[in-house]
N, C-alpha and C. Protein backbone atom coordinates (compact mmCIF):
# COMPACT_ATOMS: atom_id res chain seq x y z
N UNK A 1 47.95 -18.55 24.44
CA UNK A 1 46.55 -18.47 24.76
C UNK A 1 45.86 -19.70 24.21
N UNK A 2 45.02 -19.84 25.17
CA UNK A 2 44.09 -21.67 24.30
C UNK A 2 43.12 -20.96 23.51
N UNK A 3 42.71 -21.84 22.29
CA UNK A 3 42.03 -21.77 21.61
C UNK A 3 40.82 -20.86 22.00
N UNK A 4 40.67 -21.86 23.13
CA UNK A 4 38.57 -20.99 23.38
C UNK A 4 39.18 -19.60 23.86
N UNK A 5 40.06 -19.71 24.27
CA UNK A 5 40.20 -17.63 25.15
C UNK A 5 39.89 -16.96 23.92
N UNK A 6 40.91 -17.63 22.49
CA UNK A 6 40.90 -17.12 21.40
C UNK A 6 39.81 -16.40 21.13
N UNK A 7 39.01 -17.89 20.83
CA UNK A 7 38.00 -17.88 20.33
C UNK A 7 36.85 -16.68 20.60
N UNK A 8 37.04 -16.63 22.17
CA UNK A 8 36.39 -16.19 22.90
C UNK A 8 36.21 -14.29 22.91
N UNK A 9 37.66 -13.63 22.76
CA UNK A 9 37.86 -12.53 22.11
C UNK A 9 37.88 -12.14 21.33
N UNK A 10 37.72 -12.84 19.85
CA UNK A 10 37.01 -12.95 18.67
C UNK A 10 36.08 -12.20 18.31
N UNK A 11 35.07 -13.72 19.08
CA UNK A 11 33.52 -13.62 19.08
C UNK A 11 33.22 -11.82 19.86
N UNK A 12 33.77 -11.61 20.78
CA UNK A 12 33.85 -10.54 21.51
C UNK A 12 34.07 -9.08 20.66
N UNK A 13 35.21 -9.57 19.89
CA UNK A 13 35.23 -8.33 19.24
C UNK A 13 34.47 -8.24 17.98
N UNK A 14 33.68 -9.79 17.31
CA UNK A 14 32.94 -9.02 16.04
C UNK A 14 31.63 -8.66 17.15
N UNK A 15 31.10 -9.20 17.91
CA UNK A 15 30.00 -8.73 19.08
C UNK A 15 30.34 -7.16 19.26
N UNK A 16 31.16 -6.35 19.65
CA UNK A 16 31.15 -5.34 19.65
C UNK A 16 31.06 -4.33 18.62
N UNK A 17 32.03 -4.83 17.20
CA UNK A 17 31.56 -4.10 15.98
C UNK A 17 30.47 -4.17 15.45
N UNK A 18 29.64 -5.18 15.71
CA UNK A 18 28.14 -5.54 15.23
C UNK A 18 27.68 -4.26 16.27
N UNK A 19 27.71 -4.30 17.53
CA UNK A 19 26.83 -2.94 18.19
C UNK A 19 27.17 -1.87 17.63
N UNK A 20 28.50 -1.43 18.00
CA UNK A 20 28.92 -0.08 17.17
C UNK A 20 28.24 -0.29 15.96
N UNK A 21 27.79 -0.71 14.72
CA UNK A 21 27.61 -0.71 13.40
C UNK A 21 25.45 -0.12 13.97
N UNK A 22 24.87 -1.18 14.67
CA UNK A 22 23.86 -0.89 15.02
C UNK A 22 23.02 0.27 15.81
N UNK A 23 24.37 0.63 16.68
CA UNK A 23 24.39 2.09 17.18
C UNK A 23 24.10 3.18 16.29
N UNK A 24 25.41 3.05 15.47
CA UNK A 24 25.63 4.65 14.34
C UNK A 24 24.16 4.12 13.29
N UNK A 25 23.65 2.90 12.93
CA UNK A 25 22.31 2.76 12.18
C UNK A 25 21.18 3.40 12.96
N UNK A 26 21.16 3.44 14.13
CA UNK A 26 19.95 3.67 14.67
C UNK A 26 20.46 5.26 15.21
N UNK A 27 21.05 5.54 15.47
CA UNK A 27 21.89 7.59 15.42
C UNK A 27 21.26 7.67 14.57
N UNK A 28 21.86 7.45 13.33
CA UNK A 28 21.46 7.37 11.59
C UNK A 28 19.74 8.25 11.35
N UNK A 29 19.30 6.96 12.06
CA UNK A 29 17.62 6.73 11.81
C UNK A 29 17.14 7.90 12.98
N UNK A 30 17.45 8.26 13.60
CA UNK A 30 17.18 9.21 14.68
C UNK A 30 16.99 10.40 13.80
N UNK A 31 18.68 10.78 13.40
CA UNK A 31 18.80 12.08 12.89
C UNK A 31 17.65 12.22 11.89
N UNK A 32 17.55 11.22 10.78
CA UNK A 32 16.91 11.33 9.82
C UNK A 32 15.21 11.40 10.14
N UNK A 33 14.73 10.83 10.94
CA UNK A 33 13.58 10.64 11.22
C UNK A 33 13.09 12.49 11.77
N UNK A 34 13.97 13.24 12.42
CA UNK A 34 14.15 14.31 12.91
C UNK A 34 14.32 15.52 11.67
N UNK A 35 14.75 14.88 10.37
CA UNK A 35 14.79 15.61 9.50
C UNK A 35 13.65 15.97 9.00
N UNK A 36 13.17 14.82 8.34
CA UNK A 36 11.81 14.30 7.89
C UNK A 36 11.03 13.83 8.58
N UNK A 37 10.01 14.28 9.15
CA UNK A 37 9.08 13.76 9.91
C UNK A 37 8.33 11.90 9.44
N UNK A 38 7.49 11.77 10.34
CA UNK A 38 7.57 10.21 9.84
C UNK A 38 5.86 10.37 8.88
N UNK A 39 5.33 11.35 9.44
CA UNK A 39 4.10 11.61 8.69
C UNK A 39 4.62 11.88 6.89
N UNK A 40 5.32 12.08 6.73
CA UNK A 40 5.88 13.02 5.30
C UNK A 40 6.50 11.58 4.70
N UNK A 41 7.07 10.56 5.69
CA UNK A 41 7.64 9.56 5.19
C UNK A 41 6.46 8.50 4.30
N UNK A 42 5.74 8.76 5.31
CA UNK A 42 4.12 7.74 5.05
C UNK A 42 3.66 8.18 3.83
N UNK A 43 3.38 9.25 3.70
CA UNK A 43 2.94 10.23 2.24
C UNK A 43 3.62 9.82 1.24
N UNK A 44 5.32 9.94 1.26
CA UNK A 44 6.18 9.83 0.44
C UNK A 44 5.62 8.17 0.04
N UNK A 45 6.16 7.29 0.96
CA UNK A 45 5.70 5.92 0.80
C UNK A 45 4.73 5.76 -0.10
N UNK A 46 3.06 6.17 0.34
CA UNK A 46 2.92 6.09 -0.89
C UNK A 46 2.10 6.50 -1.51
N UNK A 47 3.05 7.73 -1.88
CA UNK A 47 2.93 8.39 -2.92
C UNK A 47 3.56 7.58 -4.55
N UNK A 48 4.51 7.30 -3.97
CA UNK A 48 5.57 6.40 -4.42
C UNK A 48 4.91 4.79 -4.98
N UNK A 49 4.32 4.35 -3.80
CA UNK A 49 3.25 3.02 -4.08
C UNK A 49 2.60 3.13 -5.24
N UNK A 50 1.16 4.55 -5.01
CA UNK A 50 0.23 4.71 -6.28
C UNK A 50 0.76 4.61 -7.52
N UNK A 51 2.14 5.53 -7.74
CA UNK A 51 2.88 5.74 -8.89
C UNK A 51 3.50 4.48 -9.70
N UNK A 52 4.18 4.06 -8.88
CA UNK A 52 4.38 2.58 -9.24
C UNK A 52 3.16 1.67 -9.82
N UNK A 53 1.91 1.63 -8.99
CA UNK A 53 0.87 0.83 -9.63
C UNK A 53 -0.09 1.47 -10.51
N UNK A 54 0.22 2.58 -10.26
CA UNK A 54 -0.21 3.27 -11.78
C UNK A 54 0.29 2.83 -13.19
N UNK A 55 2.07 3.01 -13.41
CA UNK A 55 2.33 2.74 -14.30
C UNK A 55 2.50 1.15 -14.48
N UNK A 56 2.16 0.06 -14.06
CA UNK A 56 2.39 -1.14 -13.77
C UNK A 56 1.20 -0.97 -14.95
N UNK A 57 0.14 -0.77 -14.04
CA UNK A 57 -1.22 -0.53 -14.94
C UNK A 57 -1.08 -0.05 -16.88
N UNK A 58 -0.62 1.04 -16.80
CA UNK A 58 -0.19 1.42 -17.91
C UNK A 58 0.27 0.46 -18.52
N UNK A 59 1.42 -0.26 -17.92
CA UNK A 59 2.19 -1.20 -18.85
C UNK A 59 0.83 -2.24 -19.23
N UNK A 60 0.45 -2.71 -18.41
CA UNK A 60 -0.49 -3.98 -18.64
C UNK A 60 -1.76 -3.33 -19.70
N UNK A 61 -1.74 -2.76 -19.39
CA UNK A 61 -2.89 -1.98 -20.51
C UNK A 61 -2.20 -1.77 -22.12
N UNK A 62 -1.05 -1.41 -22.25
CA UNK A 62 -0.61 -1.23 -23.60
C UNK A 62 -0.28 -3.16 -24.16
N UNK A 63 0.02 -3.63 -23.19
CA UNK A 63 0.35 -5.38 -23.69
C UNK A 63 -0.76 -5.64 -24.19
N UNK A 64 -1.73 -5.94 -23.02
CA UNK A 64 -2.89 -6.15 -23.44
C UNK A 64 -4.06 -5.34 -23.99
N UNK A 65 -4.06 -4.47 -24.90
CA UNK A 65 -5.31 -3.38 -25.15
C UNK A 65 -6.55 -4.33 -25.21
N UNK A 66 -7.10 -5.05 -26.21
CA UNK A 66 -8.10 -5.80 -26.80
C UNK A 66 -8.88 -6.17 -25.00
N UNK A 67 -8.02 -6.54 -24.28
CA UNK A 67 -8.55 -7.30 -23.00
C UNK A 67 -8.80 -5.90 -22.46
N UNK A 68 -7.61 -4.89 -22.12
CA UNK A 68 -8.21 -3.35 -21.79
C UNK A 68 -9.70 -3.29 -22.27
N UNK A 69 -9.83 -3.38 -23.47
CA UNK A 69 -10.85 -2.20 -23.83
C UNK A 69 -12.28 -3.29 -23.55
N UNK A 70 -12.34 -4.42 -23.52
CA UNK A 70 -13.02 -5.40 -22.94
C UNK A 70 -13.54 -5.08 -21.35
N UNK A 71 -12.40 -5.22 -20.33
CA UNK A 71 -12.50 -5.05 -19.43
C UNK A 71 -13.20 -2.88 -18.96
N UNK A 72 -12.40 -2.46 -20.22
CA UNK A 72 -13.36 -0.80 -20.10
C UNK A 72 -14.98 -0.47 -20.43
N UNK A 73 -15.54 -1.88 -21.33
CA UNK A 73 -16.93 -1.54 -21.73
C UNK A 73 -17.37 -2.50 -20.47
N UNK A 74 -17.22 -3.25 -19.97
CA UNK A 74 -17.92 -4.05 -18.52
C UNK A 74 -17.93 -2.91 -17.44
N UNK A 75 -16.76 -2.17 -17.27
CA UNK A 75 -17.02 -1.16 -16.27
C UNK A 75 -17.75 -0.05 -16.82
N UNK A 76 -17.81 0.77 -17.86
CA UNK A 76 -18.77 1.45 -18.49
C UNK A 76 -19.93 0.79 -18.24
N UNK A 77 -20.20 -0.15 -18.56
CA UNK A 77 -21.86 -1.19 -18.43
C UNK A 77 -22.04 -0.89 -16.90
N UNK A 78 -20.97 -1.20 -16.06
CA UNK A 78 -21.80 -1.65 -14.49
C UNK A 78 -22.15 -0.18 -14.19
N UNK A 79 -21.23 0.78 -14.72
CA UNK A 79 -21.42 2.06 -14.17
C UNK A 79 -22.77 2.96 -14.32
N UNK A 80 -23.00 2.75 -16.03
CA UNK A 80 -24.66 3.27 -16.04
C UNK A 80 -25.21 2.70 -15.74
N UNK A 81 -25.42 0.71 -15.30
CA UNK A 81 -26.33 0.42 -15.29
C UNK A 81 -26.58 0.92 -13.65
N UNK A 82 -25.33 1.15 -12.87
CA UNK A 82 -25.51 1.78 -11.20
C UNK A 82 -26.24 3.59 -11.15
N UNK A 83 -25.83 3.95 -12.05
CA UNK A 83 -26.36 5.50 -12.75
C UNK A 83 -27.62 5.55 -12.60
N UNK A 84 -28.32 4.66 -13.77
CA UNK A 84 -29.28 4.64 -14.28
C UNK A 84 -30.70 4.20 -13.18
N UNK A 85 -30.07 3.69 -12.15
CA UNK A 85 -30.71 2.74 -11.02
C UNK A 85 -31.20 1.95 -11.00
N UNK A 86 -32.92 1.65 -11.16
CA UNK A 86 -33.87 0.64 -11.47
C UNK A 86 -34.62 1.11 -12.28
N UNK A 87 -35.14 0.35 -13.02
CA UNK A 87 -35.99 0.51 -14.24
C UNK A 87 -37.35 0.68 -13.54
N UNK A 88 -37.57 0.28 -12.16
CA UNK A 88 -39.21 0.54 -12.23
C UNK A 88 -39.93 1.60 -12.38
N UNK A 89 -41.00 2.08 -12.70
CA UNK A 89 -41.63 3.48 -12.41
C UNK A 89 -42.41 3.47 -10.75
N UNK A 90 -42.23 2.35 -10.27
CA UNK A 90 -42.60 2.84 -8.97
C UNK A 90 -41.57 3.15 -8.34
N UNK A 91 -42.02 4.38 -7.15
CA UNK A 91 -41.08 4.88 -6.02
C UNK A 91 -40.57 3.65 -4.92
N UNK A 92 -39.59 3.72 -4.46
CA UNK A 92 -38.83 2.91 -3.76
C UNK A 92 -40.08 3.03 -2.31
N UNK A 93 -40.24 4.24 -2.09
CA UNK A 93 -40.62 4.91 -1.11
C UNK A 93 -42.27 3.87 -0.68
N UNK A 94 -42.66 3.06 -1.60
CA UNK A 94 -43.53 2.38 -1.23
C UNK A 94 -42.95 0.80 -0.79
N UNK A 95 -42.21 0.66 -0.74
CA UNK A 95 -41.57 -0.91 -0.85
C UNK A 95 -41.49 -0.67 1.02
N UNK A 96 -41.74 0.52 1.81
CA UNK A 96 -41.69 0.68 3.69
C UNK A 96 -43.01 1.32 4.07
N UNK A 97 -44.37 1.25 3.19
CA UNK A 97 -45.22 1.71 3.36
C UNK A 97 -45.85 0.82 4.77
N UNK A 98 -45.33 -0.38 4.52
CA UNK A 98 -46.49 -0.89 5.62
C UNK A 98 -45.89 -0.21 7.12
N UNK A 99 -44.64 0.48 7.09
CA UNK A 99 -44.32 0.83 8.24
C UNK A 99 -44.93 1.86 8.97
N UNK A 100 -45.79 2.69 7.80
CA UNK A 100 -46.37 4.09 8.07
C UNK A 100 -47.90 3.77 8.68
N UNK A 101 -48.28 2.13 8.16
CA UNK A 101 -49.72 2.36 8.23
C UNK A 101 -49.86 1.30 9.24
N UNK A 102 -49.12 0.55 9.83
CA UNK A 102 -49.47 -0.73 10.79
C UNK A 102 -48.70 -0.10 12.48
């Protein structure tokens, strides 16, 4: 046989074990997808995500506390000062008055 026929039934036969291999992967993914719905997969996903960047968090928080607890009184601050609203004693409710009277 010449080379290229060789060659040629080779290529042929890893070409066919590559499908067969891609076949039984995607069977695979069928069955499984049929097991577990893909909604439950999404959840799982991430569920899995939050958890992970939760404790990521954790970690970075115990390295760094001093910068933690820095970065915890700025968000305490923005939070009452969003709480607290505006300091004026006038009602907001006049700042659209001219809409009532023109």
């Amino acid at each position: 046989m010449t080379s290229r026929k060789l060659q040629m039934e080779e290529d042929r036969a890893l070409r066919d074990a590559a499908r067969a291999l891609v076949k039984g992967d995607i069977a695979h993914l069928r069955g499984d997808v049929e097991e577990k719905g893909v909604a439950a997969r999404v959840a799982s996903s991430i569920k899995l995500g939050a958890s992970d960047i939760f404790h990521e968090g954790m970690e970075l928080v115990e390295r760094h506390k001093p910068a933690s607890y820095g970065l915890g009184a700025v968000l305490a601050a923005v939070v009452g000062w969003w709480a607290l609203g505006s300091s004026s004693d006038e009602s907001d409710d006049q700042d659209y008055a001219w809409d009532e009277n023109g």
